[in-house]
C-alpha atoms as a PDB file:
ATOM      1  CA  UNK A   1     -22.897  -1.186  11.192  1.00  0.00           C
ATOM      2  CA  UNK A   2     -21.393   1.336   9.498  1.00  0.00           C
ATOM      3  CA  UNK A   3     -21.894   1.655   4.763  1.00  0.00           C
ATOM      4  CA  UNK A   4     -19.527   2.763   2.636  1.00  0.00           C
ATOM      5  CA  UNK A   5     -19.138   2.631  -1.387  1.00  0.00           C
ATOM      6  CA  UNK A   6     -16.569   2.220  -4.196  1.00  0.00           C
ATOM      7  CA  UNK A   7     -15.592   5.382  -6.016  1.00  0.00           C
ATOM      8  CA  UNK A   8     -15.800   5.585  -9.728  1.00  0.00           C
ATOM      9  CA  UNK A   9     -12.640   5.140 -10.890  1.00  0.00           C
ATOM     10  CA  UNK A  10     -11.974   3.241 -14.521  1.00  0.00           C
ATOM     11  CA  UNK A  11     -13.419   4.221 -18.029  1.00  0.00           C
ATOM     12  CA  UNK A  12     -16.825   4.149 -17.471  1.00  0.00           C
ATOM     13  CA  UNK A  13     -16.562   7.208 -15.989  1.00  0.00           C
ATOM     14  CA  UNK A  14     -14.540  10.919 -16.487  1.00  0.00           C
ATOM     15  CA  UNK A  15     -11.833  11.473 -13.988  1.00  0.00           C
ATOM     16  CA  UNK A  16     -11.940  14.809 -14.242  1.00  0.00           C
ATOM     17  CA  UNK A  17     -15.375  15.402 -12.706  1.00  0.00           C
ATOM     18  CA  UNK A  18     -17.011  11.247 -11.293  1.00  0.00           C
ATOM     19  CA  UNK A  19     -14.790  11.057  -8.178  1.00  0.00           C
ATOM     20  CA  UNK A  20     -15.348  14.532  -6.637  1.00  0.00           C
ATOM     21  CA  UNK A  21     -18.914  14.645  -7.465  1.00  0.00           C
ATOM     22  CA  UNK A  22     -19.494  10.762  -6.292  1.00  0.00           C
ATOM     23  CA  UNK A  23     -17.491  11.235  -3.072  1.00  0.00           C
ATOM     24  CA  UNK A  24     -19.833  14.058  -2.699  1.00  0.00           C
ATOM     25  CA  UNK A  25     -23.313  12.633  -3.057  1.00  0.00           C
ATOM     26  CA  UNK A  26     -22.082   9.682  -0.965  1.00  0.00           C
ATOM     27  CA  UNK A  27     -21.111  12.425   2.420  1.00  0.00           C
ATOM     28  CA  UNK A  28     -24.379  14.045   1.222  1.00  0.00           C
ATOM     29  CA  UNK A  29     -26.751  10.730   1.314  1.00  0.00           C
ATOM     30  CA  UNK A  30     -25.371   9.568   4.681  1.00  0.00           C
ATOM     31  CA  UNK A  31     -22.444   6.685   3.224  1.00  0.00           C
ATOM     32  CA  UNK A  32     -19.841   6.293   6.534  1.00  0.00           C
ATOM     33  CA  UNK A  33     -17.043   5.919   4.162  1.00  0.00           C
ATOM     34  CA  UNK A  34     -15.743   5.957   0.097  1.00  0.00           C
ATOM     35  CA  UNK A  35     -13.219   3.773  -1.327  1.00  0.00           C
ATOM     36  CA  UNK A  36     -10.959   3.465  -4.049  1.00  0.00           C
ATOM     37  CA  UNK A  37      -8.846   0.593  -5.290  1.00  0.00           C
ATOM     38  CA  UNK A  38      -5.898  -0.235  -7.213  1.00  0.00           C
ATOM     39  CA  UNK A  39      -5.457  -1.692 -11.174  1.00  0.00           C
ATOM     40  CA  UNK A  40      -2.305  -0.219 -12.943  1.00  0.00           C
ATOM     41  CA  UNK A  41      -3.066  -1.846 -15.971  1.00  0.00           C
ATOM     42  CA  UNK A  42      -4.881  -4.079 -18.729  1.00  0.00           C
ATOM     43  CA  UNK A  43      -3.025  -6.869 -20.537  1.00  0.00           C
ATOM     44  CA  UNK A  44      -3.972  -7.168 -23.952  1.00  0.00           C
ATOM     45  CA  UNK A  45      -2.372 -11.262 -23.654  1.00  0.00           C
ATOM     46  CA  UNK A  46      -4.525 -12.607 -20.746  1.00  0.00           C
ATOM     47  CA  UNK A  47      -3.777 -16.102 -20.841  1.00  0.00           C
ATOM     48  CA  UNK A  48      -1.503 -18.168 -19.696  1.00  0.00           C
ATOM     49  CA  UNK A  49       1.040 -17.041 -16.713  1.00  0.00           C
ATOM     50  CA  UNK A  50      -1.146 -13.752 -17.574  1.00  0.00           C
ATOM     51  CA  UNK A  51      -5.111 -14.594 -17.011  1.00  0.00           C
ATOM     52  CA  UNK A  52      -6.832 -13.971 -13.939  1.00  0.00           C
ATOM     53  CA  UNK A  53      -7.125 -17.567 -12.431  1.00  0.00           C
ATOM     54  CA  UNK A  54     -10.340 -16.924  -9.974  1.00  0.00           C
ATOM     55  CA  UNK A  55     -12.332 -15.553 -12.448  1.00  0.00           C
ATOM     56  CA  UNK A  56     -14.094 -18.523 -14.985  1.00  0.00           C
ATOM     57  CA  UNK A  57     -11.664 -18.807 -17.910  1.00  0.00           C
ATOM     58  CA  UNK A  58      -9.155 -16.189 -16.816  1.00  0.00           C
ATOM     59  CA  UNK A  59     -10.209 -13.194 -19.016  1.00  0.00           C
ATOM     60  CA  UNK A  60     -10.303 -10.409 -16.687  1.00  0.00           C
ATOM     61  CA  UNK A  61     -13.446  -8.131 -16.222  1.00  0.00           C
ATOM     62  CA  UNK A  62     -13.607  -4.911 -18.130  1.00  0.00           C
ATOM     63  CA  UNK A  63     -14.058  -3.058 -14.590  1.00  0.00           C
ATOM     64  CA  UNK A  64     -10.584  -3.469 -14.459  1.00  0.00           C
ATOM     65  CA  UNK A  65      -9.331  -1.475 -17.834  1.00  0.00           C
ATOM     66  CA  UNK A  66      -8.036   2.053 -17.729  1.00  0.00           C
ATOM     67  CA  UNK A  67      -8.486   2.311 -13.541  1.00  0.00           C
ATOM     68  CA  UNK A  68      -7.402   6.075 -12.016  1.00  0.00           C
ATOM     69  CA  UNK A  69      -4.457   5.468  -9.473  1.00  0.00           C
ATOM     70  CA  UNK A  70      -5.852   5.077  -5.773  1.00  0.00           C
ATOM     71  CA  UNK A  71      -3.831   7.599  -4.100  1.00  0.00           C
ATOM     72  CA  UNK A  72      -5.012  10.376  -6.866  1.00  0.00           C
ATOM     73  CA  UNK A  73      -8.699   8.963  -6.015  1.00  0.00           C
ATOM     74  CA  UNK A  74      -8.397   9.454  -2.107  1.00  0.00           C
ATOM     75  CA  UNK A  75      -6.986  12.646  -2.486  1.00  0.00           C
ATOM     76  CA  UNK A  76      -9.639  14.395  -4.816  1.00  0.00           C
ATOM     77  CA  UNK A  77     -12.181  12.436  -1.989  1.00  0.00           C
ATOM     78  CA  UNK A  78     -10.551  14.274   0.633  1.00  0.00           C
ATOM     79  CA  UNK A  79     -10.686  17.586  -0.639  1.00  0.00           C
ATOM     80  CA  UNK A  80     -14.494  17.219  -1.311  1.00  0.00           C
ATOM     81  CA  UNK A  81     -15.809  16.050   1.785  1.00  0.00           C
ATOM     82  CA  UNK A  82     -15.590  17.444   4.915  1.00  0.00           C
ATOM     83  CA  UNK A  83     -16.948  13.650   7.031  1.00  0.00           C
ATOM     84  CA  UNK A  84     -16.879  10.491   5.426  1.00  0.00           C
ATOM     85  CA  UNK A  85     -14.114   8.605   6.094  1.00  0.00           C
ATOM     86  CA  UNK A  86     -11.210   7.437   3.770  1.00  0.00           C
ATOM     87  CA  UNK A  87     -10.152   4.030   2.793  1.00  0.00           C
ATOM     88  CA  UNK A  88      -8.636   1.768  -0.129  1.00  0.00           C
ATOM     89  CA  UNK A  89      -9.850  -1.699  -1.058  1.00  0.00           C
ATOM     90  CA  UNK A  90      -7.804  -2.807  -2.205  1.00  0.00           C
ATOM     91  CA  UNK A  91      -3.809  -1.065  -2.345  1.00  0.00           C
ATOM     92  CA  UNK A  92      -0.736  -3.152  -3.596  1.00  0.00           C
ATOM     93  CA  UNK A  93       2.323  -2.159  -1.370  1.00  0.00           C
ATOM     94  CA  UNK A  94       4.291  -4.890  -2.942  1.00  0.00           C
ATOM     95  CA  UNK A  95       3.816  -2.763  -6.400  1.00  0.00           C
ATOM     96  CA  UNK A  96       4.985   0.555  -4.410  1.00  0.00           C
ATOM     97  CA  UNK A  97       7.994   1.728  -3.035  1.00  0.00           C
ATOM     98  CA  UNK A  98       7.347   0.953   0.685  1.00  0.00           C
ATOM     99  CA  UNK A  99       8.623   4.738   2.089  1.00  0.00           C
ATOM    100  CA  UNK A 100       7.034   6.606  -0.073  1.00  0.00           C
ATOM    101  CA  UNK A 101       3.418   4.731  -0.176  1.00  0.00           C
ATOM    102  CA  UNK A 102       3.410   4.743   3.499  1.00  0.00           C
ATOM    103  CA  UNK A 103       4.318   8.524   3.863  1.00  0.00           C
ATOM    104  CA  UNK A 104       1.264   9.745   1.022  1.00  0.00           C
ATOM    105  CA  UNK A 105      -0.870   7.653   2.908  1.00  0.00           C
ATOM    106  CA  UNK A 106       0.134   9.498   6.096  1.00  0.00           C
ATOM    107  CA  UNK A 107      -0.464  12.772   3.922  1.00  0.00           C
ATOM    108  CA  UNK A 108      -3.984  12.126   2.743  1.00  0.00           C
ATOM    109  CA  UNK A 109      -4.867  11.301   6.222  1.00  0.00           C
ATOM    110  CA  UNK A 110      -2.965  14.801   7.409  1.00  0.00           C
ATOM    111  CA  UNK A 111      -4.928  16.420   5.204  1.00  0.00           C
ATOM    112  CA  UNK A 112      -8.183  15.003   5.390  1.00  0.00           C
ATOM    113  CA  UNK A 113      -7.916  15.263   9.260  1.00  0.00           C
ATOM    114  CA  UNK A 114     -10.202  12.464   9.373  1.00  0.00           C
ATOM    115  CA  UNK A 115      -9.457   8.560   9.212  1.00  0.00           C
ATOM    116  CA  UNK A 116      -8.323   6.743   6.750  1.00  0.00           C
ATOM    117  CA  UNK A 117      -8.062   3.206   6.381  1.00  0.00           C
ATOM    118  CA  UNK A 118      -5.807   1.163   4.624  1.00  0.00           C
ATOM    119  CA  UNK A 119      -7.053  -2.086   2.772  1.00  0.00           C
ATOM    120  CA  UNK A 120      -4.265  -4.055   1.676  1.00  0.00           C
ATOM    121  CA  UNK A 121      -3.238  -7.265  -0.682  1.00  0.00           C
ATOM    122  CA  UNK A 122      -0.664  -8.956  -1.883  1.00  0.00           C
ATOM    123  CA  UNK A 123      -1.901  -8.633  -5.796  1.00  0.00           C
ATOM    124  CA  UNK A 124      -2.162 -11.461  -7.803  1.00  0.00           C
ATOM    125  CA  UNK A 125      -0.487 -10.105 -11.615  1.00  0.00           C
ATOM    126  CA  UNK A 126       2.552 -11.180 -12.935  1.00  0.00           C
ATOM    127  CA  UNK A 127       1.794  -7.976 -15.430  1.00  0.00           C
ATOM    128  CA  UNK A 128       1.681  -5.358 -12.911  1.00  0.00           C
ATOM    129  CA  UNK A 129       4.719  -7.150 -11.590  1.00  0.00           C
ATOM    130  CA  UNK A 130       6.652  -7.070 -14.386  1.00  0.00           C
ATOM    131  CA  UNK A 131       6.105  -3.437 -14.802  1.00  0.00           C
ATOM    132  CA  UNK A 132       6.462  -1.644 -11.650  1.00  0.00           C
ATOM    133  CA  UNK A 133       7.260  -3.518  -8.611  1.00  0.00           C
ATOM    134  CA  UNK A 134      10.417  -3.458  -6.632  1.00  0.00           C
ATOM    135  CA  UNK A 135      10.317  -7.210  -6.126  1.00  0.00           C
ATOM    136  CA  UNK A 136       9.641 -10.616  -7.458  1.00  0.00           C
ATOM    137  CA  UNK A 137       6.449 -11.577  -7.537  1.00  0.00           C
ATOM    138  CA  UNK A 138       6.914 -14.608  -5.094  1.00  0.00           C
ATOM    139  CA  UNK A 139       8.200 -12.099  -2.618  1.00  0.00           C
ATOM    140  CA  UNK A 140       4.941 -10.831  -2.800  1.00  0.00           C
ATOM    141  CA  UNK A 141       4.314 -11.706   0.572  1.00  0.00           C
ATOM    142  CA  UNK A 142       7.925 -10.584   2.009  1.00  0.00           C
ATOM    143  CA  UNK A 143       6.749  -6.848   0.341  1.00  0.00           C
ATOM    144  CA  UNK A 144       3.899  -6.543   1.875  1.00  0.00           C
ATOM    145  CA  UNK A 145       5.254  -7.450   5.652  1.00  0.00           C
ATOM    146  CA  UNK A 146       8.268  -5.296   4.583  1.00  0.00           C
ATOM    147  CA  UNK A 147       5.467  -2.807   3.893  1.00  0.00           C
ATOM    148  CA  UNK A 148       3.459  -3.208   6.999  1.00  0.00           C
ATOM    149  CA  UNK A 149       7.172  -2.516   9.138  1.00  0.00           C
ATOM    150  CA  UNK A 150       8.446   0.403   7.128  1.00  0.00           C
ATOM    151  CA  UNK A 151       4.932   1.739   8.036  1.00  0.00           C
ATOM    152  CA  UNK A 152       4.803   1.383  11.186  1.00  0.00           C
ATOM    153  CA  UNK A 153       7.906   3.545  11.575  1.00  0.00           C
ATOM    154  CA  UNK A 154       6.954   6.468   9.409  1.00  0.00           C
ATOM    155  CA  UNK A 155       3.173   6.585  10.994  1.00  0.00           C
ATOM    156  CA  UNK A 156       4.241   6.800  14.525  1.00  0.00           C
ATOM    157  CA  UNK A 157       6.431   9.003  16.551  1.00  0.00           C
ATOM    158  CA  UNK A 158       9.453  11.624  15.924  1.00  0.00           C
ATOM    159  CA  UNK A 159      12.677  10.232  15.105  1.00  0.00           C
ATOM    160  CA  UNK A 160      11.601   7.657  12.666  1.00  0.00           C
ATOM    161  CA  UNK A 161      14.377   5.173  11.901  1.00  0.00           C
ATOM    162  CA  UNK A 162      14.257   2.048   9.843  1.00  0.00           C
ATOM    163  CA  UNK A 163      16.992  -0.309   8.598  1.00  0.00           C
ATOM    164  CA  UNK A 164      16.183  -4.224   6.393  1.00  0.00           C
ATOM    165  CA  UNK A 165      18.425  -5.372   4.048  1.00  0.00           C
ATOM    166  CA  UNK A 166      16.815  -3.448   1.707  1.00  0.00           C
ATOM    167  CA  UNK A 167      16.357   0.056   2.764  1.00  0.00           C
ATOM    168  CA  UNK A 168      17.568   2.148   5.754  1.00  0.00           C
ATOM    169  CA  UNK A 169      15.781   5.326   7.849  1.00  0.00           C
ATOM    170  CA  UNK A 170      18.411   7.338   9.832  1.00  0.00           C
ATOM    171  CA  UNK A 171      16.869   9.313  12.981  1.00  0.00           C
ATOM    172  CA  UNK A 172      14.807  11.692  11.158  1.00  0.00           C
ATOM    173  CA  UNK A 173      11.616  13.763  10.991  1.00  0.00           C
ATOM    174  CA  UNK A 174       9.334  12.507   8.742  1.00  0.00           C
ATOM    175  CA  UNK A 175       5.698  13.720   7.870  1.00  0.00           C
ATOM    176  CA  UNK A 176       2.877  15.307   7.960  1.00  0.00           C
ATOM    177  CA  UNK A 177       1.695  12.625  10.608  1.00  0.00           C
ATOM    178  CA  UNK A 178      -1.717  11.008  10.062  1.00  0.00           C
ATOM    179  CA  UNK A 179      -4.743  12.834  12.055  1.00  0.00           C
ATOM    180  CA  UNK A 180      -5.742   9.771  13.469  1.00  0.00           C
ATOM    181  CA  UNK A 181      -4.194   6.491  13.160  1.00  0.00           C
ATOM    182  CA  UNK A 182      -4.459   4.302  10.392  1.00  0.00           C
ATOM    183  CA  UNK A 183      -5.883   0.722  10.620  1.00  0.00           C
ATOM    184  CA  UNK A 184      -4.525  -1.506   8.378  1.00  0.00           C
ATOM    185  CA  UNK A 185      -6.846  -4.262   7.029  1.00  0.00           C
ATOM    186  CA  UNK A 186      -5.727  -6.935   4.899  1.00  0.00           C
ATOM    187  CA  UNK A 187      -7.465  -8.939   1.942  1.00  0.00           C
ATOM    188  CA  UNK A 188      -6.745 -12.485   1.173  1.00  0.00           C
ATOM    189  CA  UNK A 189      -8.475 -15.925   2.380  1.00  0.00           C
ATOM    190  CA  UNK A 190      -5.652 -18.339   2.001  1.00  0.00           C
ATOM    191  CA  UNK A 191      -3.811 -19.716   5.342  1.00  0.00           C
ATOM    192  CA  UNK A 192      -0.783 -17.478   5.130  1.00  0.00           C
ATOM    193  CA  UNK A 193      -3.103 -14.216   3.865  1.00  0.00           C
ATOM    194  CA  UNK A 194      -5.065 -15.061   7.042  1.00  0.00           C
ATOM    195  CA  UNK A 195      -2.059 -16.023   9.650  1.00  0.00           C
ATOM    196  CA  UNK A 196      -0.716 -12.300   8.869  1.00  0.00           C
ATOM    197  CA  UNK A 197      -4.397 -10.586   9.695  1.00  0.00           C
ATOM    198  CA  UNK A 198      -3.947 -12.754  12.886  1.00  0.00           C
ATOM    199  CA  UNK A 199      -0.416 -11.376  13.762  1.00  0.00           C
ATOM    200  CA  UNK A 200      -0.580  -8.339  12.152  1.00  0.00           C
ATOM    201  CA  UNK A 201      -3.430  -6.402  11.110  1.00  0.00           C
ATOM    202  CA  UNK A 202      -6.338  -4.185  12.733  1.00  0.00           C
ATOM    203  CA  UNK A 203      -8.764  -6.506  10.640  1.00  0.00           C
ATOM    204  CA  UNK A 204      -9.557  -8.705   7.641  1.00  0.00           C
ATOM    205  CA  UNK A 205     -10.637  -7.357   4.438  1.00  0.00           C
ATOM    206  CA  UNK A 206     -12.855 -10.555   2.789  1.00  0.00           C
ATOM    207  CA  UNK A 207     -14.434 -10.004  -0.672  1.00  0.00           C
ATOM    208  CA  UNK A 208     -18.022 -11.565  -1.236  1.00  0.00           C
ATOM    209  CA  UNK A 209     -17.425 -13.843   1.516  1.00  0.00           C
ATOM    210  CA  UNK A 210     -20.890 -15.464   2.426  1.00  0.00           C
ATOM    211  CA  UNK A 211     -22.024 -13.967   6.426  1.00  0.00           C
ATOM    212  CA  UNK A 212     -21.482 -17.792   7.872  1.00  0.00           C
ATOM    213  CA  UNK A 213     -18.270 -17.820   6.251  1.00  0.00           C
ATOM    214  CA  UNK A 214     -17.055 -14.602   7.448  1.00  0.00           C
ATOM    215  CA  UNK A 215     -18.505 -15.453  11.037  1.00  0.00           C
ATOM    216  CA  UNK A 216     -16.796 -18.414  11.094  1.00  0.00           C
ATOM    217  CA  UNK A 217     -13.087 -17.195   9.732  1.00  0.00           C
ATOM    218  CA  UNK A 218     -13.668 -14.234  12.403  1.00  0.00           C
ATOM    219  CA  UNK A 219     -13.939 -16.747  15.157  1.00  0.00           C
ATOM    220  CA  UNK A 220     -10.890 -18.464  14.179  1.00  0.00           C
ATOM    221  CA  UNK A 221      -9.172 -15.321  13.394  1.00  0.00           C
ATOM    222  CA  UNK A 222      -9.711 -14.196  16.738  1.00  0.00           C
ATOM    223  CA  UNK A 223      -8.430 -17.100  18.308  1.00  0.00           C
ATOM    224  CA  UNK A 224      -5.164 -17.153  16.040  1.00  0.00           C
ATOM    225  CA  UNK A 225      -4.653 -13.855  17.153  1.00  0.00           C
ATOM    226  CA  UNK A 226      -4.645 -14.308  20.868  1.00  0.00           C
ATOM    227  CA  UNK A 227      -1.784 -17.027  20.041  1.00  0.00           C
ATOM    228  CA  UNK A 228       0.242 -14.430  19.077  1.00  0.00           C
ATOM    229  CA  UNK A 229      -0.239 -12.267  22.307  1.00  0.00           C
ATOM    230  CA  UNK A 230      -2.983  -9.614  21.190  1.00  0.00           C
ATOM    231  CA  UNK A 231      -6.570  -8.827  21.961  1.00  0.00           C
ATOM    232  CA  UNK A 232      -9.203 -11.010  19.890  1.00  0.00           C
ATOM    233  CA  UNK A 233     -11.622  -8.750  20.468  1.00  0.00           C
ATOM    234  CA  UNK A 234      -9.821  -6.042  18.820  1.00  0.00           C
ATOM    235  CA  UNK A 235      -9.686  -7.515  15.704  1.00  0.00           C
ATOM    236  CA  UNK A 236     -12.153  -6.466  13.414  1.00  0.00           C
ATOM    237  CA  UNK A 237     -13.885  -6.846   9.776  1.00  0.00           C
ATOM    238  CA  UNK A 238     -15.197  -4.976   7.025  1.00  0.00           C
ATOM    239  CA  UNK A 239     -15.753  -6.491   3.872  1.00  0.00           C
ATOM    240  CA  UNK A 240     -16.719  -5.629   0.199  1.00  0.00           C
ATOM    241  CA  UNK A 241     -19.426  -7.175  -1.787  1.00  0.00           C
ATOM    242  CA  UNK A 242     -21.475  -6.184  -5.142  1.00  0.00           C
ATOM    243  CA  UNK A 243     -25.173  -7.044  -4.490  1.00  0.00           C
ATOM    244  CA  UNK A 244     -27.005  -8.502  -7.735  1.00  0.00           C
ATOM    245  CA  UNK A 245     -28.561  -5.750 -10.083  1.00  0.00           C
ATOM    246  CA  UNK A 246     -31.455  -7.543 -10.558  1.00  0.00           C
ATOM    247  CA  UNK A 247     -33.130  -6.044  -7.331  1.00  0.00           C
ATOM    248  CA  UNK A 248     -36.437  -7.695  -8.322  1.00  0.00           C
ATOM    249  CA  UNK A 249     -35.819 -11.015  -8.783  1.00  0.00           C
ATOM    250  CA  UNK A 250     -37.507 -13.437  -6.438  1.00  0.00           C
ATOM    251  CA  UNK A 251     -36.232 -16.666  -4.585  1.00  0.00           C
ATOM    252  CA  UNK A 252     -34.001 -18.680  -6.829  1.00  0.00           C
ATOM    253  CA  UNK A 253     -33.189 -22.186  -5.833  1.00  0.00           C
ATOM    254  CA  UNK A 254     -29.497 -21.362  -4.960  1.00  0.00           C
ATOM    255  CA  UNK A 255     -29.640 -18.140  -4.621  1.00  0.00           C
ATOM    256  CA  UNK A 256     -25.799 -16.585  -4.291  1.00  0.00           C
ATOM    257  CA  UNK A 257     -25.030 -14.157  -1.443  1.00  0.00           C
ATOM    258  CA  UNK A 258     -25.821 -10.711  -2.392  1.00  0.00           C
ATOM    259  CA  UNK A 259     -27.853 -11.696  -5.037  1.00  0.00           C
ATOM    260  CA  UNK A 260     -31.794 -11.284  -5.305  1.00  0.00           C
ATOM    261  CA  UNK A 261     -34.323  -9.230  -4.067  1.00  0.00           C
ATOM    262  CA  UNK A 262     -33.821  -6.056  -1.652  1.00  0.00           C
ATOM    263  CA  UNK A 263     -35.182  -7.922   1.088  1.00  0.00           C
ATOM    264  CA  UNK A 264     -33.053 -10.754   0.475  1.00  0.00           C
ATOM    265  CA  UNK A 265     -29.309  -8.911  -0.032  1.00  0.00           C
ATOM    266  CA  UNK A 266     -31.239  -7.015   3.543  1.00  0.00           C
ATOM    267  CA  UNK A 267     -31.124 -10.274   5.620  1.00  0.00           C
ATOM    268  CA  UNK A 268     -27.460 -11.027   3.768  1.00  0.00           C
ATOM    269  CA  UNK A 269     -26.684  -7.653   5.282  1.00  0.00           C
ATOM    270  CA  UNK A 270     -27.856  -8.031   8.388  1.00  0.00           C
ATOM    271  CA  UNK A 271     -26.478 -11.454   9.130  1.00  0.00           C
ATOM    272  CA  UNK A 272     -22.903  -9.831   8.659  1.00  0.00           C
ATOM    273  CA  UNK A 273     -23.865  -7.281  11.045  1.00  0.00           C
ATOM    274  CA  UNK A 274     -24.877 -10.708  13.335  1.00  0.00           C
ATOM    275  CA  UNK A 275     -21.396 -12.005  12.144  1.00  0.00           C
ATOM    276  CA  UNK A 276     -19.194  -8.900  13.950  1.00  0.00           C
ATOM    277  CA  UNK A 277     -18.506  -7.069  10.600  1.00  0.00           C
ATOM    278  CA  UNK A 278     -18.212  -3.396  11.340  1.00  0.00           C
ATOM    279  CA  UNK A 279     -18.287  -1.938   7.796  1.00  0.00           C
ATOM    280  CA  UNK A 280     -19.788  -3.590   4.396  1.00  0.00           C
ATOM    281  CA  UNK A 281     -18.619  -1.698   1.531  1.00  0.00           C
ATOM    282  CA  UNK A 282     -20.597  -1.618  -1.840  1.00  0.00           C
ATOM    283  CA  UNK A 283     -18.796  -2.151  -5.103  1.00  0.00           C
ATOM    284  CA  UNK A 284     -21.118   0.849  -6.898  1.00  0.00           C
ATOM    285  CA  UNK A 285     -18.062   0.948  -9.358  1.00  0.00           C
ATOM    286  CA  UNK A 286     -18.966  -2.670 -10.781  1.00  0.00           C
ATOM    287  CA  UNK A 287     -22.839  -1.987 -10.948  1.00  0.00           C
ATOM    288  CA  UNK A 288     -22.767   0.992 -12.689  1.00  0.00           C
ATOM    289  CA  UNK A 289     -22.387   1.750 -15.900  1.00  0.00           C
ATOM    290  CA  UNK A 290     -22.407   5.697 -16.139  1.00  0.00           C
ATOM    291  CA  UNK A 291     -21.838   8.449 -13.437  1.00  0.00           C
ATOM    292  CA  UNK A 292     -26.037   8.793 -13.717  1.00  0.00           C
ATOM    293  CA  UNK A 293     -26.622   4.979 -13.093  1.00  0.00           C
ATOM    294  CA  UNK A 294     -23.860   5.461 -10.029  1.00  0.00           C
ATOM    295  CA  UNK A 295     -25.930   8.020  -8.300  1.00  0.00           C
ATOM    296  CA  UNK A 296     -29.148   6.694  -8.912  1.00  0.00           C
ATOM    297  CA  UNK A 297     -27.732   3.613  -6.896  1.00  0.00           C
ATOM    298  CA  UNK A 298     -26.352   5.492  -4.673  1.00  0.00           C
ATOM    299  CA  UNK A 299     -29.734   6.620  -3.266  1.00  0.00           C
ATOM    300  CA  UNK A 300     -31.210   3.227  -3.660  1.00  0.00           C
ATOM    301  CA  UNK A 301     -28.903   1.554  -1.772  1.00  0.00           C
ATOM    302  CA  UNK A 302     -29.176   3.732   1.151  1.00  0.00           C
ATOM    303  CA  UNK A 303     -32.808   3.856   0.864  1.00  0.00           C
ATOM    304  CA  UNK A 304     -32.574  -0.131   0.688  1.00  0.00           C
ATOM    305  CA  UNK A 305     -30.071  -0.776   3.480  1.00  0.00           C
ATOM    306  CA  UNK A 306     -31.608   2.106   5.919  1.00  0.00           C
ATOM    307  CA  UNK A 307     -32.767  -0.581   8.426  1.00  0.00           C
ATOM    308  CA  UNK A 308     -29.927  -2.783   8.489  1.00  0.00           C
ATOM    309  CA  UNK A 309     -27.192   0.650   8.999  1.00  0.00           C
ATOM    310  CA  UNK A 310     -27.221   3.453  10.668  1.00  0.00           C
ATOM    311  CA  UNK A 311     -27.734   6.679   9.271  1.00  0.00           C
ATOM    312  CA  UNK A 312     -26.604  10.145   9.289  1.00  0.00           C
END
């Protein structure tokens, strides 16, 4: 099972000098992949049609203020590193223009000359909505398979040509292609979020999901999947969590996944290895306060998860 780890990306940390030197230290320590993610903004109103419903009373979390765009992270990633591989956890296409976020994803790929893997969501903020995206937020959904088709046409072959009610590709040359193609994963854990892994993704992106849970969505991922005519087997999962910063603490009655001692987030670890997951990817961004605290968990978690992952 493969590790990778959350660039620093919001205001904790300097833009002009975390990302390079984090993507860095991770290639250096052995990390399989970085990853950056997507917040355009920070509503100072957060209640209402405007809080952040998953989270307790809807405030939402100060990792999410001030957050350097994705595509910017990826690219100063890929210009650092020369073999850890490239991914976002999560992008918004519904908040993008689906051409053009399709072909700079194809360009940081071409560039890179390695893989890079695209972790996708609907999004969730009426906010972000409101300001940028080229439709309603209920077509959320709609976007994102509009998305998921538009790229599929500009990542593959010479003439691309598209054509929706929307937006039209005459025959044309489009690129630089990717180096390698790009598996799409996508986030979400209600029944429609999950139907489109099933039909359409490479994988499913879960966040925090417990290793039972995850084994047991997988299964009937798979078997959704092969209802729609494609390989179960091929379907795959990586998945993000944030393991508890209390790395001492001993057994707690009901202790959370993720949560507690090294040895126990270890056998969390391990059981999603059990489960099928290919990838976990740690959320260093939400643990750290500073660029120092980031590396100094950077080592500790590979030092910590160097019997459940393979290493470099």
């Amino acid at each position: 099972m493969r590790i990778g780890v959350t660039l620093p990306q919001n205001w904790k940390f300097d833009p002009a000098t975390d990302v390079a030197r984090a993507a860095r230290e991770a290639e250096d320590l052995g990390y399989d992949s970085v990853w950056a993610w997507e917040r355009l903004l920070f509503p100072q109103d957060q209640t209402g049609i405007h809080s952040l419903t998953e989270y307790g009373d809807g405030t939402w979390p100060d990792d999410y203020r001030k957050v350097l765009d994705p595509l910017v992270t990826m690219s100063v990633a890929a210009a650092v590193t020369n073999r850890v591989a490239i991914g976002s956890s999560v992008i918004v296409p519904p908040l993008h223009m689906p051409y053009r976020l399709a072909n700079s994803l194809a360009a940081i790929a071409a560039v890179s000359g390695r893989q890079v893997v695209a972790g996708l969501g609907t999004g969730w903020s009426v906010d972000e909505f409101a300001a940028t995206a080229p439709r309603p937020f209920k077509e959320r959904g709609a976007a994102l398979d509009e998305f998921l088709d538009v790229a599929a046409a500009v990542w593959g072959p010479d003439p691309v040509s598209f054509e929706n009610e929307r937006y039209r590709v005459w025959p044309a040359e489009t690129g630089p292609k990717p180096a390698e193609p790009i598996p799409v994963f996508l986030g979400g854990w209600g029944r429609r979020a999950l139907d489109r892994v099933a039909r359409r993704a490479d994988g499913w992106l879960p966040v925090m999901v417990p290793p039972a849970q995850v084994a047991e969505t997988m299964r009937s991922l798979r078997k959704q999947a092969e209802q729609h005519g494609r390989d179960p087997e091929a379907l795959r999962c990586i998945i993000l969590v944030a393991p508890g910063t209390e790395m001492d603490r001993g057994e707690t009655a009901e202790r959370a996944p993720y949560q507690g001692t090294p040895e126990q987030i270890r056998a969390d670890i391990a059981a999603l290895a059990d489960a099928g997951v290919e990838e976990v990817v740690i959320a260093l961004h939400a643990l750290a306060g500073d660029i120092t605290q980031y590396g100094e968990l950077l080592e500790q978690f590979r030092t910590e998860l160097s019997g459940v992952a393979g290493s470099r």
